[in-house]
C-alpha atoms as a PDB file:
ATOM      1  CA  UNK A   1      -1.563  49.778  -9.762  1.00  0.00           C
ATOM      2  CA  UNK A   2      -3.230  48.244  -7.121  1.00  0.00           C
ATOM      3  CA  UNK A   3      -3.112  44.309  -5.956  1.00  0.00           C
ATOM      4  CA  UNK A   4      -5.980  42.314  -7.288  1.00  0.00           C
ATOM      5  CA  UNK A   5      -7.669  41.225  -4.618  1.00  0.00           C
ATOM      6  CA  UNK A   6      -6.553  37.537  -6.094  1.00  0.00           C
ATOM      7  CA  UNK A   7      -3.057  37.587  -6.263  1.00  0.00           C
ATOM      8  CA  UNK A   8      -1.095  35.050  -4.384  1.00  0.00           C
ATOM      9  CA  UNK A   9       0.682  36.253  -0.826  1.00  0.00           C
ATOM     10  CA  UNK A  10       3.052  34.568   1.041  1.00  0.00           C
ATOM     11  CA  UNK A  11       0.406  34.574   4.322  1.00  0.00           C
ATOM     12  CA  UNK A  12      -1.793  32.293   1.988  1.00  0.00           C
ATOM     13  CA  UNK A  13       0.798  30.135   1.005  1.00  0.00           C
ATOM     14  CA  UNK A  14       2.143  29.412   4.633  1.00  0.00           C
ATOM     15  CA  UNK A  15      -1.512  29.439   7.206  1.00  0.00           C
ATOM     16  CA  UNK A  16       0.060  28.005  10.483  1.00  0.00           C
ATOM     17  CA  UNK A  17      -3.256  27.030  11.512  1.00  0.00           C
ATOM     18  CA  UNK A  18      -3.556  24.279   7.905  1.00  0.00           C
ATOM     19  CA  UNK A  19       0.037  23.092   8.914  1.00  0.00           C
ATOM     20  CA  UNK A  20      -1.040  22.042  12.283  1.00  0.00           C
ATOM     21  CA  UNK A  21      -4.061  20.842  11.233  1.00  0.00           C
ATOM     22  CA  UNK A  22      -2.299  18.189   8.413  1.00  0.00           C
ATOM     23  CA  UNK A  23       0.577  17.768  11.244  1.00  0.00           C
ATOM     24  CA  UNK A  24      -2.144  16.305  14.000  1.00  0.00           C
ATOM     25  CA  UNK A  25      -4.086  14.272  11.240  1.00  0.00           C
ATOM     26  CA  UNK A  26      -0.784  12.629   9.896  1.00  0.00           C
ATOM     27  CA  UNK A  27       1.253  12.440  13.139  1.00  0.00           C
ATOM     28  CA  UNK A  28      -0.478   8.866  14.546  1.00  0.00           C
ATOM     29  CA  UNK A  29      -1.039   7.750  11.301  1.00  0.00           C
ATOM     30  CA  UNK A  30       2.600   7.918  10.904  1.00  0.00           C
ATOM     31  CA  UNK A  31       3.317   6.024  14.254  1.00  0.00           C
ATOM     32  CA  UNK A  32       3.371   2.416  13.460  1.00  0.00           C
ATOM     33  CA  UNK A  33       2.888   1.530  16.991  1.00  0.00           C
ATOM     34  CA  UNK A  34      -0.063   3.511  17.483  1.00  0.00           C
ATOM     35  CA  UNK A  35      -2.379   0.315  16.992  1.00  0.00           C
ATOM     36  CA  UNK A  36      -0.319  -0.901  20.239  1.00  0.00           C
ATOM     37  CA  UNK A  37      -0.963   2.205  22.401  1.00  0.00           C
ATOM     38  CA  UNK A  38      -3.818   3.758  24.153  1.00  0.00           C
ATOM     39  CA  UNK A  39      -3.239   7.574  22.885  1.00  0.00           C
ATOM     40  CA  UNK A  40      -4.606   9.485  25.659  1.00  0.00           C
ATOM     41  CA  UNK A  41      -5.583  13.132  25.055  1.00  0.00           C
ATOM     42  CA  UNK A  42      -7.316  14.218  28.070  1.00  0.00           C
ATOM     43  CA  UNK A  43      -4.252  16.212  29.183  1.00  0.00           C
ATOM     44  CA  UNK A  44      -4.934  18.510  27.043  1.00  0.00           C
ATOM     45  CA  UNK A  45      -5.514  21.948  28.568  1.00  0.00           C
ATOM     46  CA  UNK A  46      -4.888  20.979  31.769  1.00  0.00           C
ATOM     47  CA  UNK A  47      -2.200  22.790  33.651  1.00  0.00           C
ATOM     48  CA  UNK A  48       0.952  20.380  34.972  1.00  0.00           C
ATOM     49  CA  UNK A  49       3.042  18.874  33.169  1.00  0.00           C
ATOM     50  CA  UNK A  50       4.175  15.638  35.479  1.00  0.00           C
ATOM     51  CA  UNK A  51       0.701  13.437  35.868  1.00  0.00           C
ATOM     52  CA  UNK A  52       0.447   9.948  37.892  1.00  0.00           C
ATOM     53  CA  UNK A  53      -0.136   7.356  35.192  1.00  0.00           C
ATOM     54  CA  UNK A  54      -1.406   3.710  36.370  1.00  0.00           C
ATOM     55  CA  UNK A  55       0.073   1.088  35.333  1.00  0.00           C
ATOM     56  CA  UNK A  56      -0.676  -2.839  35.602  1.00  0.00           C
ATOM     57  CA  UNK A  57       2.142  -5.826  37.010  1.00  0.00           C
ATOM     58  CA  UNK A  58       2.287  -8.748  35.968  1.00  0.00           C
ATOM     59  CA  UNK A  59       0.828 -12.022  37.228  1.00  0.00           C
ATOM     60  CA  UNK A  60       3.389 -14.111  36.894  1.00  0.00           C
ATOM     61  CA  UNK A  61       4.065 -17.029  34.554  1.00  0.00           C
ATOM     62  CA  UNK A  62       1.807 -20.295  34.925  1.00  0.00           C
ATOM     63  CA  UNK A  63       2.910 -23.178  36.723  1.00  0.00           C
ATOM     64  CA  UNK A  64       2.348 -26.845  36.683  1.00  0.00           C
ATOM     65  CA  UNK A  65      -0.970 -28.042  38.138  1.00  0.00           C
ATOM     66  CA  UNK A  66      -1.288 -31.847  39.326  1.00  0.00           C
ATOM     67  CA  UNK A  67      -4.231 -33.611  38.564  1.00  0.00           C
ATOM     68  CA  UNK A  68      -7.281 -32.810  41.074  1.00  0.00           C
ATOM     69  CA  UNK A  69      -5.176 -29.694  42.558  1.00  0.00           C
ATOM     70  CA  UNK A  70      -6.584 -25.854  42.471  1.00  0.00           C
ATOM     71  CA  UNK A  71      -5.146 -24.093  39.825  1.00  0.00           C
ATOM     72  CA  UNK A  72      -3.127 -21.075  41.827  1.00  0.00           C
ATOM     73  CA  UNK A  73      -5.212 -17.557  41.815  1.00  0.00           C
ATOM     74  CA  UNK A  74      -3.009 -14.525  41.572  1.00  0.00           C
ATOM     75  CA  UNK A  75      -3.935 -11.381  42.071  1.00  0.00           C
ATOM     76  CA  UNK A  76      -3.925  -8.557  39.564  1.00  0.00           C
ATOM     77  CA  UNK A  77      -2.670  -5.694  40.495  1.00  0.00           C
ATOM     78  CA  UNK A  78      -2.222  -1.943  39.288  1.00  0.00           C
ATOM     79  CA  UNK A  79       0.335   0.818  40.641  1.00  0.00           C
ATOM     80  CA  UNK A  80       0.990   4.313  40.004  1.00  0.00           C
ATOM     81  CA  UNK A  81       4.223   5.917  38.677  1.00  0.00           C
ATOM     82  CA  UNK A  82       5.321   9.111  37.802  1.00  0.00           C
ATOM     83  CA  UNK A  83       5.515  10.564  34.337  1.00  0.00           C
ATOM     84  CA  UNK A  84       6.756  14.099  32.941  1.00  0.00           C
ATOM     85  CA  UNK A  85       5.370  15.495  29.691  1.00  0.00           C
ATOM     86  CA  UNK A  86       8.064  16.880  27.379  1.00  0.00           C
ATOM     87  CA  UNK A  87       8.583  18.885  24.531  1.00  0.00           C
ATOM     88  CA  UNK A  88       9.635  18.013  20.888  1.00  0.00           C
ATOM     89  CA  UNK A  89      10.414  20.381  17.821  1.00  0.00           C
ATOM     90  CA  UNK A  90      11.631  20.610  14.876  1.00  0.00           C
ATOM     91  CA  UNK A  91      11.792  23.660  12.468  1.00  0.00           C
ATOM     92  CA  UNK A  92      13.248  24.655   8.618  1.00  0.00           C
ATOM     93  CA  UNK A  93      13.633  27.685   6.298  1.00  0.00           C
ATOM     94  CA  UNK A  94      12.231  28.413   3.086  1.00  0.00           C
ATOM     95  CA  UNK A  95      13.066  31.337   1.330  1.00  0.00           C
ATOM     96  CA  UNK A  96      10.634  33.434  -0.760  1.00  0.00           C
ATOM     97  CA  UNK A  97      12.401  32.091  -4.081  1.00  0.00           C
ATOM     98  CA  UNK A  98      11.657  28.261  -3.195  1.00  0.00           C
ATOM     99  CA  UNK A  99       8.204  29.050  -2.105  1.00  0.00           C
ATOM    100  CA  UNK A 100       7.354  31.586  -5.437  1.00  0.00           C
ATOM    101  CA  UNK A 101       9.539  29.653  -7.818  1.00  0.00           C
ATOM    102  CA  UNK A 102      10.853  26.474  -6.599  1.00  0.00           C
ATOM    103  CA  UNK A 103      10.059  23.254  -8.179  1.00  0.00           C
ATOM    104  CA  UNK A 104       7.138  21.203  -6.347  1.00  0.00           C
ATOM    105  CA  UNK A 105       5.650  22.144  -3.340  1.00  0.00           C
ATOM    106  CA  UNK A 106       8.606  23.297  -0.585  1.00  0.00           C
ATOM    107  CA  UNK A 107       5.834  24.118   2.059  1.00  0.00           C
ATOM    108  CA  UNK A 108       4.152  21.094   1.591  1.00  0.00           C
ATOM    109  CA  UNK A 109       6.950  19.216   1.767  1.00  0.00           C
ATOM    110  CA  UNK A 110       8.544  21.072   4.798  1.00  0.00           C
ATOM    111  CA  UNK A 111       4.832  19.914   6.654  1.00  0.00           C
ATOM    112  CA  UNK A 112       5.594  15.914   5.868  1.00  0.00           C
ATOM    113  CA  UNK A 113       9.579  16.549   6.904  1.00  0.00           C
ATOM    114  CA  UNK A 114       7.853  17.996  10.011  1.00  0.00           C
ATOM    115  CA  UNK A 115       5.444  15.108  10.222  1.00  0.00           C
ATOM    116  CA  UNK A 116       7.783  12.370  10.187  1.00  0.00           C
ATOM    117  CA  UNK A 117      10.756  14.141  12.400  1.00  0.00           C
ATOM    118  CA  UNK A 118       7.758  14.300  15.346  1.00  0.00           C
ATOM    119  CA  UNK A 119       6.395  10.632  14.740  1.00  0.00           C
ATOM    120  CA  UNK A 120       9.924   9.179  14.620  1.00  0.00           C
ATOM    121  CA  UNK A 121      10.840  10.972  18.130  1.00  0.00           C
ATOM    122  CA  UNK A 122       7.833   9.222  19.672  1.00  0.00           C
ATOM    123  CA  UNK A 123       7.718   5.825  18.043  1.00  0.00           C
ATOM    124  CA  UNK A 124      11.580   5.981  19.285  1.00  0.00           C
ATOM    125  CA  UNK A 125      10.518   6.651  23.229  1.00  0.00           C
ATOM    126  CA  UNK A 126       7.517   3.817  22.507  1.00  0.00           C
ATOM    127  CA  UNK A 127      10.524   1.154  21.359  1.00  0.00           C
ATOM    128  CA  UNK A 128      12.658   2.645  24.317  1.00  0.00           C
ATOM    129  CA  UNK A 129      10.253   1.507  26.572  1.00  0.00           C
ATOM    130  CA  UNK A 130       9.396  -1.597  25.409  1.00  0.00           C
ATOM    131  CA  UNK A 131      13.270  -2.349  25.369  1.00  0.00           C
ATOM    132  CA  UNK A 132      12.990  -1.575  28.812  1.00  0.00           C
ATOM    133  CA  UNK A 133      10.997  -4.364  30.224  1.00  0.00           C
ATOM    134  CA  UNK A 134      12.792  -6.358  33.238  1.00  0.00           C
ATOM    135  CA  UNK A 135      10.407  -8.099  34.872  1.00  0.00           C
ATOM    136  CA  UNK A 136       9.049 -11.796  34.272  1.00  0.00           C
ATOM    137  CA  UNK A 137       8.013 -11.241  30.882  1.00  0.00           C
ATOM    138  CA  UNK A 138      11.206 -11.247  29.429  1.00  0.00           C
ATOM    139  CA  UNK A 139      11.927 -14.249  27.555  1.00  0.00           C
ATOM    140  CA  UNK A 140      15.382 -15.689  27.015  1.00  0.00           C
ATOM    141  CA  UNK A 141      16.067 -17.772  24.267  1.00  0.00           C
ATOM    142  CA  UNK A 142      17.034 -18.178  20.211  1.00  0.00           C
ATOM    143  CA  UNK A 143      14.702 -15.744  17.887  1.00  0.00           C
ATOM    144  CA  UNK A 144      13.599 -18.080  15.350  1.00  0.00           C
ATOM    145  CA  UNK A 145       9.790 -19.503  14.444  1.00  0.00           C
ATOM    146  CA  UNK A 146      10.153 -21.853  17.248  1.00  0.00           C
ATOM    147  CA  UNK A 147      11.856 -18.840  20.031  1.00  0.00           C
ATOM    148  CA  UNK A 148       8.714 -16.859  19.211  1.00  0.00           C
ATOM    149  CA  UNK A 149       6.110 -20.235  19.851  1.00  0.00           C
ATOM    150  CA  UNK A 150       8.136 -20.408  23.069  1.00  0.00           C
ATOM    151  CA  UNK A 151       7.965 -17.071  23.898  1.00  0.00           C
ATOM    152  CA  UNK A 152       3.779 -17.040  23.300  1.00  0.00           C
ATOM    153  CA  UNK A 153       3.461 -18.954  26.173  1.00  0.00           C
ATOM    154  CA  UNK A 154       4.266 -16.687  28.420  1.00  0.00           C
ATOM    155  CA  UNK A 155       0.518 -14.986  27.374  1.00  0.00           C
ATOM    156  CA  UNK A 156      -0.785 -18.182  29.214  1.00  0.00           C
ATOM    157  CA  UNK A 157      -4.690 -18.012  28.408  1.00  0.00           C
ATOM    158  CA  UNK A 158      -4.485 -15.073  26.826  1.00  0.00           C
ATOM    159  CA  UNK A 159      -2.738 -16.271  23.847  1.00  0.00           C
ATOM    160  CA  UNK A 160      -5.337 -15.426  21.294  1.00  0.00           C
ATOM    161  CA  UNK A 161      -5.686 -12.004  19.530  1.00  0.00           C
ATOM    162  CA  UNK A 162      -4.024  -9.354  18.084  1.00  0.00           C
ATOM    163  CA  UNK A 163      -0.054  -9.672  18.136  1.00  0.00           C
ATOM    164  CA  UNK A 164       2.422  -7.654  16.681  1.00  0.00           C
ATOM    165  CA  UNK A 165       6.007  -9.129  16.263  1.00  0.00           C
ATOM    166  CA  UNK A 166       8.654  -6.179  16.361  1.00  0.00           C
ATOM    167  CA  UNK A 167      11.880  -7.184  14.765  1.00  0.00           C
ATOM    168  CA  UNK A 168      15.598  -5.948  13.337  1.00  0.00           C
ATOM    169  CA  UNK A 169      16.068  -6.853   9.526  1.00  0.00           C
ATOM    170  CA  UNK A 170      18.730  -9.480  10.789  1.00  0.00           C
ATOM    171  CA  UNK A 171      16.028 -11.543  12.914  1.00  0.00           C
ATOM    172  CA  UNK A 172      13.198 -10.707   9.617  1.00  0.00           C
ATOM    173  CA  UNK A 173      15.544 -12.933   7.483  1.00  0.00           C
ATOM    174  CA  UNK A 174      15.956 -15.467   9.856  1.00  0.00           C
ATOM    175  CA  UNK A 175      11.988 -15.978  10.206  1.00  0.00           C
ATOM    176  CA  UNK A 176      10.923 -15.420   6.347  1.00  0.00           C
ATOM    177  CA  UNK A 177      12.893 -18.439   6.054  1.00  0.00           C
ATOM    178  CA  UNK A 178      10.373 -20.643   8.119  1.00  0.00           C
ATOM    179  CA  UNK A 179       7.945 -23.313   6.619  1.00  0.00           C
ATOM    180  CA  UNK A 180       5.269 -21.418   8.438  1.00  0.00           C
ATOM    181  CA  UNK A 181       6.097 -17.654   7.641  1.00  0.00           C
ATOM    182  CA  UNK A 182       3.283 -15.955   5.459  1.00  0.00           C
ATOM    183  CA  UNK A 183       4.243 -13.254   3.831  1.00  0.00           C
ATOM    184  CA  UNK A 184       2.036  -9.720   3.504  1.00  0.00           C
ATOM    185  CA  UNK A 185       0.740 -10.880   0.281  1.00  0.00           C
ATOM    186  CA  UNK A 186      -1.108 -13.799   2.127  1.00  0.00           C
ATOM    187  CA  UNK A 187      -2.317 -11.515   5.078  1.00  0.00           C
ATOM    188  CA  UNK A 188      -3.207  -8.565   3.017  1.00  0.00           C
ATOM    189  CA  UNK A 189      -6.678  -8.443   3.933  1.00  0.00           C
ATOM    190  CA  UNK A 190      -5.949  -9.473   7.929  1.00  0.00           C
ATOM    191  CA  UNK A 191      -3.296  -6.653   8.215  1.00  0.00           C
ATOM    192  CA  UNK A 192      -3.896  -4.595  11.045  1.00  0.00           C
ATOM    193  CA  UNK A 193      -0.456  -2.373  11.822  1.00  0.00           C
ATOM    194  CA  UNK A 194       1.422  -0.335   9.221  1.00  0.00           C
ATOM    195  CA  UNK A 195       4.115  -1.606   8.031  1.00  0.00           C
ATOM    196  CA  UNK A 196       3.299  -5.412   8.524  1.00  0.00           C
ATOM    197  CA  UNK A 197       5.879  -7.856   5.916  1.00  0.00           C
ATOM    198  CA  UNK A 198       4.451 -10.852   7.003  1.00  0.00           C
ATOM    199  CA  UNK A 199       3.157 -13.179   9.922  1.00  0.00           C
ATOM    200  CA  UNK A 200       4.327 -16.020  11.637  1.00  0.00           C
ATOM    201  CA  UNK A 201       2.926 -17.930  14.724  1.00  0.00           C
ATOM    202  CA  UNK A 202       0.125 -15.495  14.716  1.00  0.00           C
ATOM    203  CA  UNK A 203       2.156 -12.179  15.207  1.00  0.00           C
ATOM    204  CA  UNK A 204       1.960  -9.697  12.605  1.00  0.00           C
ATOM    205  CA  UNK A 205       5.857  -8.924  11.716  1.00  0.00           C
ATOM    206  CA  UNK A 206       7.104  -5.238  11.460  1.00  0.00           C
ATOM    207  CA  UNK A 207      10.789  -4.669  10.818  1.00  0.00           C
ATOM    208  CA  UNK A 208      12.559  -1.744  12.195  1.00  0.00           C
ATOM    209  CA  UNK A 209      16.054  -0.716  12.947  1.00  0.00           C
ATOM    210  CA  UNK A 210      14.643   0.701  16.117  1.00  0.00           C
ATOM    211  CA  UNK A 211      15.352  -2.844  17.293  1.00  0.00           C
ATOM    212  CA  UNK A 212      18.588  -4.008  19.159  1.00  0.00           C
ATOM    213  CA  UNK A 213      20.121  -6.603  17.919  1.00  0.00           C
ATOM    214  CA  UNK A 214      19.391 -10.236  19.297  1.00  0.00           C
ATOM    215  CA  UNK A 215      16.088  -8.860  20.362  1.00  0.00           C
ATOM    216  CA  UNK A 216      12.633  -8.392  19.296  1.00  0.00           C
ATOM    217  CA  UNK A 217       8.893  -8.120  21.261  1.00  0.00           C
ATOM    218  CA  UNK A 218       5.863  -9.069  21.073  1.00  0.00           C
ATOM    219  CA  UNK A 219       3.199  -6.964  21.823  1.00  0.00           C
ATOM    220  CA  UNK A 220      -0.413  -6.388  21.989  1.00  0.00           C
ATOM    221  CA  UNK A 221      -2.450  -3.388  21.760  1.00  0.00           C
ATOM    222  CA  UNK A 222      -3.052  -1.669  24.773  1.00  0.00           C
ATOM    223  CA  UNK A 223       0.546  -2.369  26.110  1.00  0.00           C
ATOM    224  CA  UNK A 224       1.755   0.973  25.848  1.00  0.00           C
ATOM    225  CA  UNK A 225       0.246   4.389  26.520  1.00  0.00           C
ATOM    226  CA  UNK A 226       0.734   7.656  24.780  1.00  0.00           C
ATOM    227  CA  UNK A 227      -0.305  11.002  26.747  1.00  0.00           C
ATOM    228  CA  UNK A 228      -0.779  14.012  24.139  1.00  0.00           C
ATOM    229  CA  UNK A 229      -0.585  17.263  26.091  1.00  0.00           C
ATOM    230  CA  UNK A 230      -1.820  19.427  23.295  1.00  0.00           C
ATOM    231  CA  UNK A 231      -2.311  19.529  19.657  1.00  0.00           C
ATOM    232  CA  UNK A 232       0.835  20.145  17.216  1.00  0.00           C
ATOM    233  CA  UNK A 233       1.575  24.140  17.572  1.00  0.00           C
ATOM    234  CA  UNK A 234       3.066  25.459  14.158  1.00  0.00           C
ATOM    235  CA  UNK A 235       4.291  28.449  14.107  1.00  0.00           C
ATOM    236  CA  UNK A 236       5.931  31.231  11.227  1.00  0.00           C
ATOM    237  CA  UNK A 237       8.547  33.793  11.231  1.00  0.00           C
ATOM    238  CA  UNK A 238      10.140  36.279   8.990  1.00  0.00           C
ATOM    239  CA  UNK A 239      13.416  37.503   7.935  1.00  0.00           C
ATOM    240  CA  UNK A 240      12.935  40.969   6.717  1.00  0.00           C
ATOM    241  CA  UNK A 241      16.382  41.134   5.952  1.00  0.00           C
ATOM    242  CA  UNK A 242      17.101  38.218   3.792  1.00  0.00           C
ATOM    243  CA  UNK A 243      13.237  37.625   2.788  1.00  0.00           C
ATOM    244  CA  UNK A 244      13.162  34.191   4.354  1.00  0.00           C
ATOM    245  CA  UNK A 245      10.401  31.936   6.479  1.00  0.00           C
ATOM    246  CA  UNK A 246      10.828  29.963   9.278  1.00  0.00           C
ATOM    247  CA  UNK A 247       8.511  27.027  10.725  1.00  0.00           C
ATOM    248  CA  UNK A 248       8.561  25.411  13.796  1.00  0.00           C
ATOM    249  CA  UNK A 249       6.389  22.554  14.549  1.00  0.00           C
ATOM    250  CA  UNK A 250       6.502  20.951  18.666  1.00  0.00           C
ATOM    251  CA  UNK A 251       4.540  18.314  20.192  1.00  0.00           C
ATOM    252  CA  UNK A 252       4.303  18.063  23.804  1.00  0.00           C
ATOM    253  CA  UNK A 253       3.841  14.419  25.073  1.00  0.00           C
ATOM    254  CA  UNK A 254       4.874  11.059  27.198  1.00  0.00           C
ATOM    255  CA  UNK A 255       4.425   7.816  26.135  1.00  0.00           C
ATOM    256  CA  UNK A 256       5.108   4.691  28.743  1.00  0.00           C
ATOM    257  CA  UNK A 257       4.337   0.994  29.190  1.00  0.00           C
ATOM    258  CA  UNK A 258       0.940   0.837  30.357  1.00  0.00           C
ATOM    259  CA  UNK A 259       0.469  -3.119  30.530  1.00  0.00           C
ATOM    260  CA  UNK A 260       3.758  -5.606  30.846  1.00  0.00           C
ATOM    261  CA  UNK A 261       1.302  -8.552  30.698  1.00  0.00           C
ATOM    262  CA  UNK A 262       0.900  -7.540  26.812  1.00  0.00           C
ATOM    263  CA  UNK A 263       4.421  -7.453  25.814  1.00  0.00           C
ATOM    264  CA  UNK A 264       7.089  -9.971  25.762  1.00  0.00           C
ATOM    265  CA  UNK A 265      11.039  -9.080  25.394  1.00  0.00           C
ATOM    266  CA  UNK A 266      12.480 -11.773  23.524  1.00  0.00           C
ATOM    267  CA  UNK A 267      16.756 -11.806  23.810  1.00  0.00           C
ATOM    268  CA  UNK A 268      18.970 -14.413  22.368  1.00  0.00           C
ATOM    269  CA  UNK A 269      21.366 -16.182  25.040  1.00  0.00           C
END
């Protein structure tokens, strides 16, 4: 008898080409710190894979200005460093019995493992460099409501705006505690990152164990960069032997701090 031209084949149930598609669609969506970075896909296509990225120093802190003097002009400055785009992947294997038979939706569900293994790699390199910061925006002190008032000065003029407070659950229980903490029930309609539990002095809190401990940062968008070198390549393999299916997934990227003047390092003592 032959196949109606309906039945259901494994090709239709695993199209590379859908998988990639719902793998770029979901992948900064499921970046929390995507609202803090300018994603960059101009790369793409473009032979190389170490570019020259710009990047701006800082001005310096403010100082003390006497009555009658000139406030002191500094001068704003932007240099050029060296990044190299890399490669991340992540595959699994379904068998033809969990795709057939299996409960739920195994290929669906392989796509959202794949999802989240890629955005968690590059929110991880966006935290790494954040934690990286050494120059005079680091602020030294306790990491409490009144650390992160403190801290805010170090925006000088350019207090006002978006602000996102990155923090470990330890400091999140110290701050929920403050008269002034509102929690994400207050701010629901203000919320402007994923993932947001609450605000306090004006920075929209997100916990994450990404975090050291007896730090946190303040940020605001546009103080990293993310560099996408090409869109999310799926690809599918077969076992003949033991009838099972293979997917890979692999994002090729860098991601770097594009503006220290919009994020502060806060560190306990």
């Amino acid at each position: 008898m032959a196949l109606d031209t309906n039945a259901t084949k494994l090709a239709q149930l695993i199209d590379p080409e859908v998988l990639a598609d719902f793998i770029d669609t979901k992948l900064i969506d499921n970046i929390r710190l995507t609202p803090l970075a300018t994603v960059d896909t101009t790369l793409v296509g473009r032979p190389g894979n170490t570019i020259k990225v710009p990047y701006y120093t800082y001005i310096g802190d403010s100082t003390v200005v006497a009555e009658g003097a000139d406030i002191p002009i500094a001068q704003l400055t932007q240099d050029i460093k060296d990044a190299t785009i890399y490669k991340v992947g992540r595959g699994v294997q379904i068998t033809d019995e969990a795709i057939l038979s299996g409960l739920g939706d195994p290929v669906g569900e392989a796509a959202r493992q794949l999802v989240v293994s890629i955005a968690s790699k590059v929110e991880a390199d966006m935290y790494a460099e954040l934690n990286g910061i050494t120059g005079t925006m680091k602020y030294t002190g306790t990491i409490d409501a009144d650390g992160v008032a403190d801290a805010l000065i170090k925006f000088g003029e350019d207090l006002d705006g978006q602000k996102a407070l990155l923090v470990n659950p330890t400091t999140y229980a110290v701050l929920r505690k403050a008269d002034n903490w509102l929690p994400a029930s207050e701010i629901a309609a203000s919320i402007w990152i994923r993932g947001a539990v609450g605000e306090i002095q004006g920075c929209q809190v997100v916990v994450s164990n990404r975090v050291p401990a007896n730090t946190a940062f303040i940020v605001k968008p546009g103080a990293l960069a993310l560099y996408l070198k090409r869109d999310t390549m799926v690809e599918t393999d077969r076992d003949i032997i033991n009838k099972t299916n293979y997917l890979t997934a692999d994002k090729h990227f860098v991601c770097y701090l594009l503006d220290e003047s919009k994020a502060i390092k806060m560190a306990t003592t």
